[in-house]
PDB file of N, CA and C in Angstrom:
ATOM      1  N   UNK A   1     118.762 120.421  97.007  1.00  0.00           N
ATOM      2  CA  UNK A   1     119.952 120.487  96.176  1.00  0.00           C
ATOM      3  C   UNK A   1     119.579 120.587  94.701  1.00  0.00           C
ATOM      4  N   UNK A   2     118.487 119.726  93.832  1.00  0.00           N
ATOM      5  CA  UNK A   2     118.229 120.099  92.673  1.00  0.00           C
ATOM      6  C   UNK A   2     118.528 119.542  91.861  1.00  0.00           C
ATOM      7  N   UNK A   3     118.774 119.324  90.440  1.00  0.00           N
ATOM      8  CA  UNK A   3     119.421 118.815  89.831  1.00  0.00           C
ATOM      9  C   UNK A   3     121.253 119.062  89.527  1.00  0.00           C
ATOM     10  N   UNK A   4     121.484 118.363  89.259  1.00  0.00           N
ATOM     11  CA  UNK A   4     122.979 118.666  88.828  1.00  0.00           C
ATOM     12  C   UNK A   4     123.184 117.382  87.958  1.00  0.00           C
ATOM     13  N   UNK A   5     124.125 117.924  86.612  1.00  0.00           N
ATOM     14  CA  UNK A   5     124.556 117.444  85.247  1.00  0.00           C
ATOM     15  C   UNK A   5     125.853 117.781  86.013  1.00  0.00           C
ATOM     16  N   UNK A   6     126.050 115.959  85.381  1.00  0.00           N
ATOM     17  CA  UNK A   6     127.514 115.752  85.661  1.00  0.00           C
ATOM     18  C   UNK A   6     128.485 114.597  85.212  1.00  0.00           C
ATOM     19  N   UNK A   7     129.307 114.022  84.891  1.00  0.00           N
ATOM     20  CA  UNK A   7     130.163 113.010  84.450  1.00  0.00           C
ATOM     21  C   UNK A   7     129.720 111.840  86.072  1.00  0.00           C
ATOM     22  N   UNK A   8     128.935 111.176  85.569  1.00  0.00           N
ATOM     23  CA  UNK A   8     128.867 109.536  86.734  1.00  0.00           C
ATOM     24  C   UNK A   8     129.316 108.864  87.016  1.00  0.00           C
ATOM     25  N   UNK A   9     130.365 108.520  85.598  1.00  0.00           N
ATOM     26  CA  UNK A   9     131.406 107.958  86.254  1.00  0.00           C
ATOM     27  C   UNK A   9     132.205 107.370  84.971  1.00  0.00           C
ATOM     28  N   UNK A  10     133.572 106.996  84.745  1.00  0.00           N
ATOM     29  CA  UNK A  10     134.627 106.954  84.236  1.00  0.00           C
ATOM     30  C   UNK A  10     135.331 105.426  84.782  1.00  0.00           C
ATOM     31  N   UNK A  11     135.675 104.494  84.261  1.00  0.00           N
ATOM     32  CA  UNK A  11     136.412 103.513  84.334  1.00  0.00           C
ATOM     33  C   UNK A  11     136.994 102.828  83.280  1.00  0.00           C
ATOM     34  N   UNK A  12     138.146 102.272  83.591  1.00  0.00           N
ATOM     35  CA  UNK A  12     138.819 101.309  82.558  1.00  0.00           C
ATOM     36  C   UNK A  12     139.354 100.200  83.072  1.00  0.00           C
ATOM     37  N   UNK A  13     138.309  98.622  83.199  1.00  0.00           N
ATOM     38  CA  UNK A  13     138.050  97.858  83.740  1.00  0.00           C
ATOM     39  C   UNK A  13     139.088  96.698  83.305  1.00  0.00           C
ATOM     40  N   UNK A  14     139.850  95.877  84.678  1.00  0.00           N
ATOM     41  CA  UNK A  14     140.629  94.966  84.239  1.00  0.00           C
ATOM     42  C   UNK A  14     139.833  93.615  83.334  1.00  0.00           C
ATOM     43  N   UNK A  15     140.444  92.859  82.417  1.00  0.00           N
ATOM     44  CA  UNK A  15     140.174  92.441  81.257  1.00  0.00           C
ATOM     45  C   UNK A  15     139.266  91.353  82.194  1.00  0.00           C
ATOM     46  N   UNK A  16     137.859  91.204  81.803  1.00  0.00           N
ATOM     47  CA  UNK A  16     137.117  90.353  82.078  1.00  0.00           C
ATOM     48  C   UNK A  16     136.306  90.375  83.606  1.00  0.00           C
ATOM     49  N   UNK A  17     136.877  91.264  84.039  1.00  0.00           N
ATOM     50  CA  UNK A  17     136.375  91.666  85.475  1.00  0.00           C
ATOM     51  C   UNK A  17     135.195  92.714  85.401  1.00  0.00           C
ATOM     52  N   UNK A  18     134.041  91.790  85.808  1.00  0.00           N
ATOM     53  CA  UNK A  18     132.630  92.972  85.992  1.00  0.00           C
ATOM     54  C   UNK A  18     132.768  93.929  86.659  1.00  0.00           C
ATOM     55  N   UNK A  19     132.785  95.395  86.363  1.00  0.00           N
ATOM     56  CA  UNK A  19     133.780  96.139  87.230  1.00  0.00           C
ATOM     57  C   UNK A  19     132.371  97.592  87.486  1.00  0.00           C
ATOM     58  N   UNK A  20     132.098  98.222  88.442  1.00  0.00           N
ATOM     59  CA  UNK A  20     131.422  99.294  89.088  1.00  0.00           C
ATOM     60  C   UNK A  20     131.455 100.059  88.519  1.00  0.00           C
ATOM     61  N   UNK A  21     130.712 100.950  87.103  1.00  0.00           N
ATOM     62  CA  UNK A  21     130.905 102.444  87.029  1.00  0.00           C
ATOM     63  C   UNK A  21     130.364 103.376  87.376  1.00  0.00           C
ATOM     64  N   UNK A  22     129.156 102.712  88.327  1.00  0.00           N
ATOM     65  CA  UNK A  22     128.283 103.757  89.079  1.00  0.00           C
ATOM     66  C   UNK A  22     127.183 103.190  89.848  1.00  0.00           C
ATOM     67  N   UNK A  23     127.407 103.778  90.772  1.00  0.00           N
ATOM     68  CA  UNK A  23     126.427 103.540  92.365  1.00  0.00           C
ATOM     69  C   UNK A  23     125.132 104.851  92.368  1.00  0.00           C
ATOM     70  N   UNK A  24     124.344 105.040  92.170  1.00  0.00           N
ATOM     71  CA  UNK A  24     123.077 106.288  92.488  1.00  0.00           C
ATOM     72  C   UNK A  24     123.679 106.503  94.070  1.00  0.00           C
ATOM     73  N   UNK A  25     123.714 107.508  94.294  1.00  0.00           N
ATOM     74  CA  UNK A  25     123.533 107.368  95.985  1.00  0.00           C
ATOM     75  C   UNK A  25     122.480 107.333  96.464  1.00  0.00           C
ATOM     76  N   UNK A  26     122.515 107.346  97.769  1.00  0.00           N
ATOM     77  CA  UNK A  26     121.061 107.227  98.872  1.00  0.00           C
ATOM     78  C   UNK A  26     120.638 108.580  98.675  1.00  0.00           C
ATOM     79  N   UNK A  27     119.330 108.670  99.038  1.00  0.00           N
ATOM     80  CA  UNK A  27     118.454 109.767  98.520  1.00  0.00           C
ATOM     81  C   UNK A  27     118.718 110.559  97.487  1.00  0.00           C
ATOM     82  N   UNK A  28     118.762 109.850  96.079  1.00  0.00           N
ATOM     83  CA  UNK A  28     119.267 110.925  94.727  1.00  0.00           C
ATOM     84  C   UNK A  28     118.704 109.346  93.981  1.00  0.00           C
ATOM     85  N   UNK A  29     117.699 110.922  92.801  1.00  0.00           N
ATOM     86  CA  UNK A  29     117.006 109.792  91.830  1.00  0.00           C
ATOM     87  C   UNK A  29     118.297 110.012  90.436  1.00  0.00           C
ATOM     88  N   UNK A  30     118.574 109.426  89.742  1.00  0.00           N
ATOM     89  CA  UNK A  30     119.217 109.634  88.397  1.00  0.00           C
ATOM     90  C   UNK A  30     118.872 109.371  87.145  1.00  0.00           C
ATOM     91  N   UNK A  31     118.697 110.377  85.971  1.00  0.00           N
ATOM     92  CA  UNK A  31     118.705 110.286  84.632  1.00  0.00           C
ATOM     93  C   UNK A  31     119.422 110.017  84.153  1.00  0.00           C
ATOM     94  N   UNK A  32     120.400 108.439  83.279  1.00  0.00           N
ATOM     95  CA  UNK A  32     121.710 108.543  82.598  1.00  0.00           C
ATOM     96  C   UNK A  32     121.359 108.927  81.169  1.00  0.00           C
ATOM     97  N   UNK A  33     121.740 109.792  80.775  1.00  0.00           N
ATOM     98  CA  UNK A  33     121.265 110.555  79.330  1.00  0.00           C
ATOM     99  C   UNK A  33     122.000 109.898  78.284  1.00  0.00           C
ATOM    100  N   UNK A  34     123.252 109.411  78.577  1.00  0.00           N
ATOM    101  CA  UNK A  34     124.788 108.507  77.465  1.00  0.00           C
ATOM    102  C   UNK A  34     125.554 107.982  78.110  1.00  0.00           C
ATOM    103  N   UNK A  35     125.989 106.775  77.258  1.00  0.00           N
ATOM    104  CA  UNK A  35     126.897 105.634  77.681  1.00  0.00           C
ATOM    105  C   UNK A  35     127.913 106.044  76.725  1.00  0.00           C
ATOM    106  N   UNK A  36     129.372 106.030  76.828  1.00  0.00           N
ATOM    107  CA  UNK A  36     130.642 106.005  75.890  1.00  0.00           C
ATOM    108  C   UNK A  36     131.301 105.639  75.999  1.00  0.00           C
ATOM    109  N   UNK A  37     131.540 104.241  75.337  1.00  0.00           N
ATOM    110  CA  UNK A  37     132.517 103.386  75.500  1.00  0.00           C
ATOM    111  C   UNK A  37     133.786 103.511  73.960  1.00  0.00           C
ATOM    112  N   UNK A  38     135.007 103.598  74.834  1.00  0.00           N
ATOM    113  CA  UNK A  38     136.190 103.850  73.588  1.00  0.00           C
ATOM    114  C   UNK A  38     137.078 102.806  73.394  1.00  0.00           C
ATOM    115  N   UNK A  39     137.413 102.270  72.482  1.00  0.00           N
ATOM    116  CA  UNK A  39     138.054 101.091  72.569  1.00  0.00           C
ATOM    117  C   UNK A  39     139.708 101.685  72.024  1.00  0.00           C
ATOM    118  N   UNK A  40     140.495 101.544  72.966  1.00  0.00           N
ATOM    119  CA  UNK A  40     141.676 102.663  73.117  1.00  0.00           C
ATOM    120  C   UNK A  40     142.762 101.593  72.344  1.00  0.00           C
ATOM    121  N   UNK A  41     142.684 100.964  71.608  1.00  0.00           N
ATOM    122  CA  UNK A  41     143.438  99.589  71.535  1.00  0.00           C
ATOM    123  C   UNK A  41     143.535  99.689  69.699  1.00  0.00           C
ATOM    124  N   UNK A  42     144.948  98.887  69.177  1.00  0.00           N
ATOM    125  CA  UNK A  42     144.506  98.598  67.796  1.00  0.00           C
ATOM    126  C   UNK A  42     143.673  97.403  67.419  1.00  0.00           C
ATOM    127  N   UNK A  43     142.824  96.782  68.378  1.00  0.00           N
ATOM    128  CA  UNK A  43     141.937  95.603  68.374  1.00  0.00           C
ATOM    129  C   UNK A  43     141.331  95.524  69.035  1.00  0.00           C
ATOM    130  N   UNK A  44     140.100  94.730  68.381  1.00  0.00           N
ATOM    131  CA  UNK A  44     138.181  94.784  68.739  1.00  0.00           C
ATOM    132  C   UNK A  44     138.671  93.853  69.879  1.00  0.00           C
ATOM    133  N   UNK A  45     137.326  94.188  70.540  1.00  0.00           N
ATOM    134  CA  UNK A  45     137.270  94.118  71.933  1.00  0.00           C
ATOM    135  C   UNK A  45     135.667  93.830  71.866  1.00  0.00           C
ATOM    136  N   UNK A  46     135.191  93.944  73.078  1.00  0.00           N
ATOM    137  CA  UNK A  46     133.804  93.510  73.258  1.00  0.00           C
ATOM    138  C   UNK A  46     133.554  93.977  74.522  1.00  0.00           C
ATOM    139  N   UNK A  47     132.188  94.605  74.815  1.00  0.00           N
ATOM    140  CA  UNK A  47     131.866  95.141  76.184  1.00  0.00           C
ATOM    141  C   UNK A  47     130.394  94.518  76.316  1.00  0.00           C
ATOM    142  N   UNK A  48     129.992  94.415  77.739  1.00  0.00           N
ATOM    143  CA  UNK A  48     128.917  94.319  78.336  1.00  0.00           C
ATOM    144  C   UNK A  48     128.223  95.603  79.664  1.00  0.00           C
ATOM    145  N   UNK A  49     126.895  95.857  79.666  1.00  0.00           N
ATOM    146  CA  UNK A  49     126.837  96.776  80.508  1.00  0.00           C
ATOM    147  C   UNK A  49     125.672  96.758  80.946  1.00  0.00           C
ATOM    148  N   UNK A  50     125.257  96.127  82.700  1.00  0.00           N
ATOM    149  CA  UNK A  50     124.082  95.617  83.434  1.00  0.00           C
ATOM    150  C   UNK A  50     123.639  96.875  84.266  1.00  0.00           C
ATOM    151  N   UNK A  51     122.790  96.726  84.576  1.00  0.00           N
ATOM    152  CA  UNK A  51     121.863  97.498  85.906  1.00  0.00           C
ATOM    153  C   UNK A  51     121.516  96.729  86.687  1.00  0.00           C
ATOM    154  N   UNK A  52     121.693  96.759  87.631  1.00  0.00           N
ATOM    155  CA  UNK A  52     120.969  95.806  88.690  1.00  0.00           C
ATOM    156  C   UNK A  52     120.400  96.951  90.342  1.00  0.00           C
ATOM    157  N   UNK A  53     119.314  96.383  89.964  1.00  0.00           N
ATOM    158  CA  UNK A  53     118.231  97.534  90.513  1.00  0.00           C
ATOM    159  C   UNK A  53     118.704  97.093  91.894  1.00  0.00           C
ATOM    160  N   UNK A  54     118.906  98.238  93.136  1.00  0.00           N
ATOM    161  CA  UNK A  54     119.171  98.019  94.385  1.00  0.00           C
ATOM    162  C   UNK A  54     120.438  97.157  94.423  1.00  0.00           C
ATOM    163  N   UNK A  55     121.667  97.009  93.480  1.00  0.00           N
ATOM    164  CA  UNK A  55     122.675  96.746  93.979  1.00  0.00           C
ATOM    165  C   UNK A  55     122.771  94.861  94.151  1.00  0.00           C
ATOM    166  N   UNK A  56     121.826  94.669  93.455  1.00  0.00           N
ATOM    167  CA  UNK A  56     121.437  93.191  93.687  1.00  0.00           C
ATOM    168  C   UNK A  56     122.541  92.602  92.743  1.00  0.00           C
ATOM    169  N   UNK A  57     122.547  91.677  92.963  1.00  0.00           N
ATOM    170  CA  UNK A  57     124.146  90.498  92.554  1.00  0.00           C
ATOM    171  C   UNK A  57     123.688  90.072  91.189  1.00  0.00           C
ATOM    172  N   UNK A  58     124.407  89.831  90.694  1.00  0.00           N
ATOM    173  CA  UNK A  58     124.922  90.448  88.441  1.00  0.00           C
ATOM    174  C   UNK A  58     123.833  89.046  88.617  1.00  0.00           C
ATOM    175  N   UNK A  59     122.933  88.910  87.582  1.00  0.00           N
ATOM    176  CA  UNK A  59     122.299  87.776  86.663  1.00  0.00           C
ATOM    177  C   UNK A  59     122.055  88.531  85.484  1.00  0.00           C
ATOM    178  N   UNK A  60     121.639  87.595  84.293  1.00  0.00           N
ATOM    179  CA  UNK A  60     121.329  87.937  82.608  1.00  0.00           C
ATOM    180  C   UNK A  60     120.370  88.756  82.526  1.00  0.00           C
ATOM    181  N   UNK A  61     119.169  88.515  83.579  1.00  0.00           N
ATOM    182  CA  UNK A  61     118.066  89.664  83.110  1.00  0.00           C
ATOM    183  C   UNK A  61     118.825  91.178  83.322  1.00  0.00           C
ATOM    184  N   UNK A  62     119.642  91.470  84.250  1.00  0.00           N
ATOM    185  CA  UNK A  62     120.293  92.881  84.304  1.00  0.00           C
ATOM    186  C   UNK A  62     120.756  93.128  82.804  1.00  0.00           C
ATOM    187  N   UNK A  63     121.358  93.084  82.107  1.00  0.00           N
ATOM    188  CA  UNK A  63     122.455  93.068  80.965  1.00  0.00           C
ATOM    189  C   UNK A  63     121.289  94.019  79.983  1.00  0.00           C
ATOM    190  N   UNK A  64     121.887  95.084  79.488  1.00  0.00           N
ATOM    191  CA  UNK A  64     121.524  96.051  78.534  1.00  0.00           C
ATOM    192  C   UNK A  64     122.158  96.188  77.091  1.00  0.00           C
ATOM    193  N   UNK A  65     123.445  95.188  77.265  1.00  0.00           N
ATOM    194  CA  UNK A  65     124.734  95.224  76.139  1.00  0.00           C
ATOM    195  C   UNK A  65     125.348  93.987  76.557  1.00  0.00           C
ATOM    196  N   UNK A  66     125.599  92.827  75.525  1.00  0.00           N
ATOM    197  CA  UNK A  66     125.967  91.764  76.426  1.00  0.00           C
ATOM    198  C   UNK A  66     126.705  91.180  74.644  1.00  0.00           C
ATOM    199  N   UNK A  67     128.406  91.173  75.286  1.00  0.00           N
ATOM    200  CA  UNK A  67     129.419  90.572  74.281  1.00  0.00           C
ATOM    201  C   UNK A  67     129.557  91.733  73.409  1.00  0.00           C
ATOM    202  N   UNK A  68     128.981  92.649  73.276  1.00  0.00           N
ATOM    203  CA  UNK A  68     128.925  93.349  71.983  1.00  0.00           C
ATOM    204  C   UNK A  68     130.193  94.112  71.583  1.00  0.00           C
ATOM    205  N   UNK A  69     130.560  93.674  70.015  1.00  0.00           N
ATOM    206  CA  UNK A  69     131.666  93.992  69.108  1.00  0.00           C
ATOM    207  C   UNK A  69     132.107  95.138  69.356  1.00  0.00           C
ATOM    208  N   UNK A  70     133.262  95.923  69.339  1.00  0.00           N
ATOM    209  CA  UNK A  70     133.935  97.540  69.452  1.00  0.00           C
ATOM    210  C   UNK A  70     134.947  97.313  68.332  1.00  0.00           C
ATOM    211  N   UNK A  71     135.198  97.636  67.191  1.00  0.00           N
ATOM    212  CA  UNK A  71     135.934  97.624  66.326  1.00  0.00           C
ATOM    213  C   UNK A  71     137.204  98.384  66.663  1.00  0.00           C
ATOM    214  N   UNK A  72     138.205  98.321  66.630  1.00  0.00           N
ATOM    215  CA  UNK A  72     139.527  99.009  66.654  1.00  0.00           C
ATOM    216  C   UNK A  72     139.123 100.495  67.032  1.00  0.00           C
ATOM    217  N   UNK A  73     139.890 101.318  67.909  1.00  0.00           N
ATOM    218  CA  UNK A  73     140.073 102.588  67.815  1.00  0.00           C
ATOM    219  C   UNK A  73     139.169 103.089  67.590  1.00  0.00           C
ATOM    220  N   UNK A  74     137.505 102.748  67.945  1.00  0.00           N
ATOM    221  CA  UNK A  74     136.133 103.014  67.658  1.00  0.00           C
ATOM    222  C   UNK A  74     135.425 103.583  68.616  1.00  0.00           C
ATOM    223  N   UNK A  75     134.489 104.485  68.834  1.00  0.00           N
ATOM    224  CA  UNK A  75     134.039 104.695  69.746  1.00  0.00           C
ATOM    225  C   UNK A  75     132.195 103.800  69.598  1.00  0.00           C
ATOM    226  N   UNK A  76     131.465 103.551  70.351  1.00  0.00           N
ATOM    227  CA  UNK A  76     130.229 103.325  70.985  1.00  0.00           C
ATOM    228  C   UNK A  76     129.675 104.432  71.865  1.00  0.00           C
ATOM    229  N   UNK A  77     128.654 105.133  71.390  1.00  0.00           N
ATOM    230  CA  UNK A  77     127.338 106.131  72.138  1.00  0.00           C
ATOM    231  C   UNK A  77     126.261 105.724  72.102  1.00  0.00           C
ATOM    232  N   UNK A  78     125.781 105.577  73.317  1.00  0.00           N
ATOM    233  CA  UNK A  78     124.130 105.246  73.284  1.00  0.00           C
ATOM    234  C   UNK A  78     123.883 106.657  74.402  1.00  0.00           C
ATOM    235  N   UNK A  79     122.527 107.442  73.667  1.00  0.00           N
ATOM    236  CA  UNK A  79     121.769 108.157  74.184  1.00  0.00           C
ATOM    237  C   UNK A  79     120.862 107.302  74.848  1.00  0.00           C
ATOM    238  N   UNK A  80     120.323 107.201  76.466  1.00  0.00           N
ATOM    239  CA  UNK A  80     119.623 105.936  76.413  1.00  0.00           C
ATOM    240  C   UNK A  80     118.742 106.462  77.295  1.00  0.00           C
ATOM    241  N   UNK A  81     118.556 107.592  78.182  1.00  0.00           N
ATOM    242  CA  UNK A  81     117.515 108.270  79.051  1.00  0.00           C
ATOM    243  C   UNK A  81     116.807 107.042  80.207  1.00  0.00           C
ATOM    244  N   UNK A  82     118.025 106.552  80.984  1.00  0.00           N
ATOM    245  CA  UNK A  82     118.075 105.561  81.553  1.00  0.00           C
ATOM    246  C   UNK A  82     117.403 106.119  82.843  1.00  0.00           C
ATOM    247  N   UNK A  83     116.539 105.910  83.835  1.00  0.00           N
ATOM    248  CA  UNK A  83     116.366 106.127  85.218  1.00  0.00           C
ATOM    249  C   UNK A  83     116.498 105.227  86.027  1.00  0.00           C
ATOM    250  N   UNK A  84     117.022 105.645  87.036  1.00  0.00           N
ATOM    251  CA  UNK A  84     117.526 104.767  88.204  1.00  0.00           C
ATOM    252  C   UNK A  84     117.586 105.541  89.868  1.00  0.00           C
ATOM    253  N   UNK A  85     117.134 104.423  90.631  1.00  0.00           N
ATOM    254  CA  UNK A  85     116.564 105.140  91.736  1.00  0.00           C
ATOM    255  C   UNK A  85     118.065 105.130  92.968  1.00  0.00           C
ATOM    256  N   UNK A  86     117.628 105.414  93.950  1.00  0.00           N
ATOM    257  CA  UNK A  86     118.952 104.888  95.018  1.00  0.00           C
ATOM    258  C   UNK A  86     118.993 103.631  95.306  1.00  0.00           C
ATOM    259  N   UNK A  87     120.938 103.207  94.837  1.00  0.00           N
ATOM    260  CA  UNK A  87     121.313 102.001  95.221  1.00  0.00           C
ATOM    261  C   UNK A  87     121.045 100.901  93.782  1.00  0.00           C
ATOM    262  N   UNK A  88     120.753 101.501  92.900  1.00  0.00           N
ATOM    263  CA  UNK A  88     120.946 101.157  91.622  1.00  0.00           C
ATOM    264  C   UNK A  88     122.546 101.035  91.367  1.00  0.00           C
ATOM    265  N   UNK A  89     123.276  99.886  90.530  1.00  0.00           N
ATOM    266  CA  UNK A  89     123.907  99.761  90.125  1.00  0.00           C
ATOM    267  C   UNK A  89     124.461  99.708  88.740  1.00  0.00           C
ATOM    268  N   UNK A  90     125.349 100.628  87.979  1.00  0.00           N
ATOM    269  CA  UNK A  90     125.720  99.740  86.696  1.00  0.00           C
ATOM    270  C   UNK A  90     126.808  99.281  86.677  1.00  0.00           C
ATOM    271  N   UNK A  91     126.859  98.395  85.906  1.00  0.00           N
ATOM    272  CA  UNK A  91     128.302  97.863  85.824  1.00  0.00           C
ATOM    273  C   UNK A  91     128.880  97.611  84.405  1.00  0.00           C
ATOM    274  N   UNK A  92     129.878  97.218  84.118  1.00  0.00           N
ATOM    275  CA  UNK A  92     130.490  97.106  82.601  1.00  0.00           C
ATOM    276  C   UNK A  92     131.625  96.216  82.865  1.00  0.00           C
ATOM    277  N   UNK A  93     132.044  95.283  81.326  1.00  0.00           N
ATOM    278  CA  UNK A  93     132.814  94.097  81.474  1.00  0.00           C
ATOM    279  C   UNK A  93     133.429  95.045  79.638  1.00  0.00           C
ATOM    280  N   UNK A  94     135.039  94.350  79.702  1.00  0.00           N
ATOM    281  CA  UNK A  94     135.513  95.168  78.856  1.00  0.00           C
ATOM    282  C   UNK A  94     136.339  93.509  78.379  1.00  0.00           C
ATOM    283  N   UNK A  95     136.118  92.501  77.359  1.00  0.00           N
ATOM    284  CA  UNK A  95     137.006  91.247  77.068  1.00  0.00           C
ATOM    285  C   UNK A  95     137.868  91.120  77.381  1.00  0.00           C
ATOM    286  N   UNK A  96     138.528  92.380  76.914  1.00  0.00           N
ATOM    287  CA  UNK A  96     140.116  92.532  76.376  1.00  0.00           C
ATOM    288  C   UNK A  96     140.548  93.505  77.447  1.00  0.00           C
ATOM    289  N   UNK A  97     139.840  94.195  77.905  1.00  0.00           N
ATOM    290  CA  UNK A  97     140.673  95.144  78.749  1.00  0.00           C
ATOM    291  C   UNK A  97     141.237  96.574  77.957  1.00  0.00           C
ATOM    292  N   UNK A  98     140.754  96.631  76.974  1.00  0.00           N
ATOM    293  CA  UNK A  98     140.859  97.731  76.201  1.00  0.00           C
ATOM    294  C   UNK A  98     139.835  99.014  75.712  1.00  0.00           C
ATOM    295  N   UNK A  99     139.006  98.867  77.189  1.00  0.00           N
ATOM    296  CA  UNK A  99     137.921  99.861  77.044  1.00  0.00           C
ATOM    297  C   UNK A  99     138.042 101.019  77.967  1.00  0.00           C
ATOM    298  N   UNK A 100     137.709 102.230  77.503  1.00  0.00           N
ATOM    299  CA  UNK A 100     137.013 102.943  78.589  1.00  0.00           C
ATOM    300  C   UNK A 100     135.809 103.316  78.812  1.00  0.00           C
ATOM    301  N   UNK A 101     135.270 103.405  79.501  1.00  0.00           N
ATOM    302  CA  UNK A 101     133.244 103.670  79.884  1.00  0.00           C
ATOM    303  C   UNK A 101     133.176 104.941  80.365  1.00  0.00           C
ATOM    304  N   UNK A 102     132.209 105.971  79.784  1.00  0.00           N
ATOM    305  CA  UNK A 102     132.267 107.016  80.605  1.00  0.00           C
ATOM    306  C   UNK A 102     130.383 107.083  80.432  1.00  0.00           C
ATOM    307  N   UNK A 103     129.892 107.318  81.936  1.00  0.00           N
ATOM    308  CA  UNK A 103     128.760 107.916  81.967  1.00  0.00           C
ATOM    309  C   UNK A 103     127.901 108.817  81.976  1.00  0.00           C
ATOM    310  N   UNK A 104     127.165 109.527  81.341  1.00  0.00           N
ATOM    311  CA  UNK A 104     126.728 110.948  81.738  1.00  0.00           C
ATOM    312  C   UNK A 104     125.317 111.349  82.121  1.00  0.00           C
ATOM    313  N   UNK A 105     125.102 112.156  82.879  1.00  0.00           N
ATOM    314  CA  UNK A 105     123.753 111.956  83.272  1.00  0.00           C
ATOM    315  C   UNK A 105     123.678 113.464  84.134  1.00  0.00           C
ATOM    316  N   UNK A 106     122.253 113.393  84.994  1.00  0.00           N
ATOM    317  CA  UNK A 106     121.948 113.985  86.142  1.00  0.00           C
ATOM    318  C   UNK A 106     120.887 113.395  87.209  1.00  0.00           C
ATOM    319  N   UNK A 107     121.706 113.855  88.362  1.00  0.00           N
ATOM    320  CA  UNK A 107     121.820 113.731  89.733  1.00  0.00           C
ATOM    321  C   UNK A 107     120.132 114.223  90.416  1.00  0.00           C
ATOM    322  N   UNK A 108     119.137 113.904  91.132  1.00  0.00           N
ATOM    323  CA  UNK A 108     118.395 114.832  91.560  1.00  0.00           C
ATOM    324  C   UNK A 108     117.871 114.009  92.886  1.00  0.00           C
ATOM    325  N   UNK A 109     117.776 114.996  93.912  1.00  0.00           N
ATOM    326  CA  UNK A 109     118.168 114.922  95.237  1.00  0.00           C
ATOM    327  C   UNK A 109     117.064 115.874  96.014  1.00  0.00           C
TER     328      UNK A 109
END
């Protein structure tokens, strides 16, 4: 199949709930190239955003972004050339409930 560039995944997570924005599938390695988080709200907010290798259950060493400030109507980009194998997890926590996460990357299989 090859590579394929593609949107990973998209969520807007209920307020305080560690919430799934992307699973690797089984047999597919992944490059996440950017993280974009938008804070859609007229007030700061705060996001967090873990990996947990093989899907393994949330602790502190996962955490890549942890509490961090979003000013009003602001966006957050990290270029971050992340790799992750199958059954890798990320996840994202939004305070307030006023975020959206979008991931971007490619797929290779």
């Amino acid at each position: 199949m090859g590579d394929v560039i593609k949107v990973l995944g998209q969520v807007n997570p209920t307020i305080n709930i560690l919430t799934v924005l992307y699973t690797v599938p089984s047999m597919v390695q992944t490059t996440v190239s950017s993280i974009v988080i938008c804070n859609t709200s007229g007030n700061i907010d705060s996001f967090s955003v873990s990996v947990a290798v093989g899907g393994a259950a949330d602790t502190l060493k996962q955490y890549i972004y942890y509490g961090q400030p979003l000013d009003a109507n602001d966006t957050f980009v990290a270029t971050i050339g992340m790799s992750l194998a199958a059954g890798d997890v990320v996840r994202v926590l939004s305070s307030a409930g006023n975020l959206s996460f979008n991931l971007f990357g490619v797929e290779n299989s």
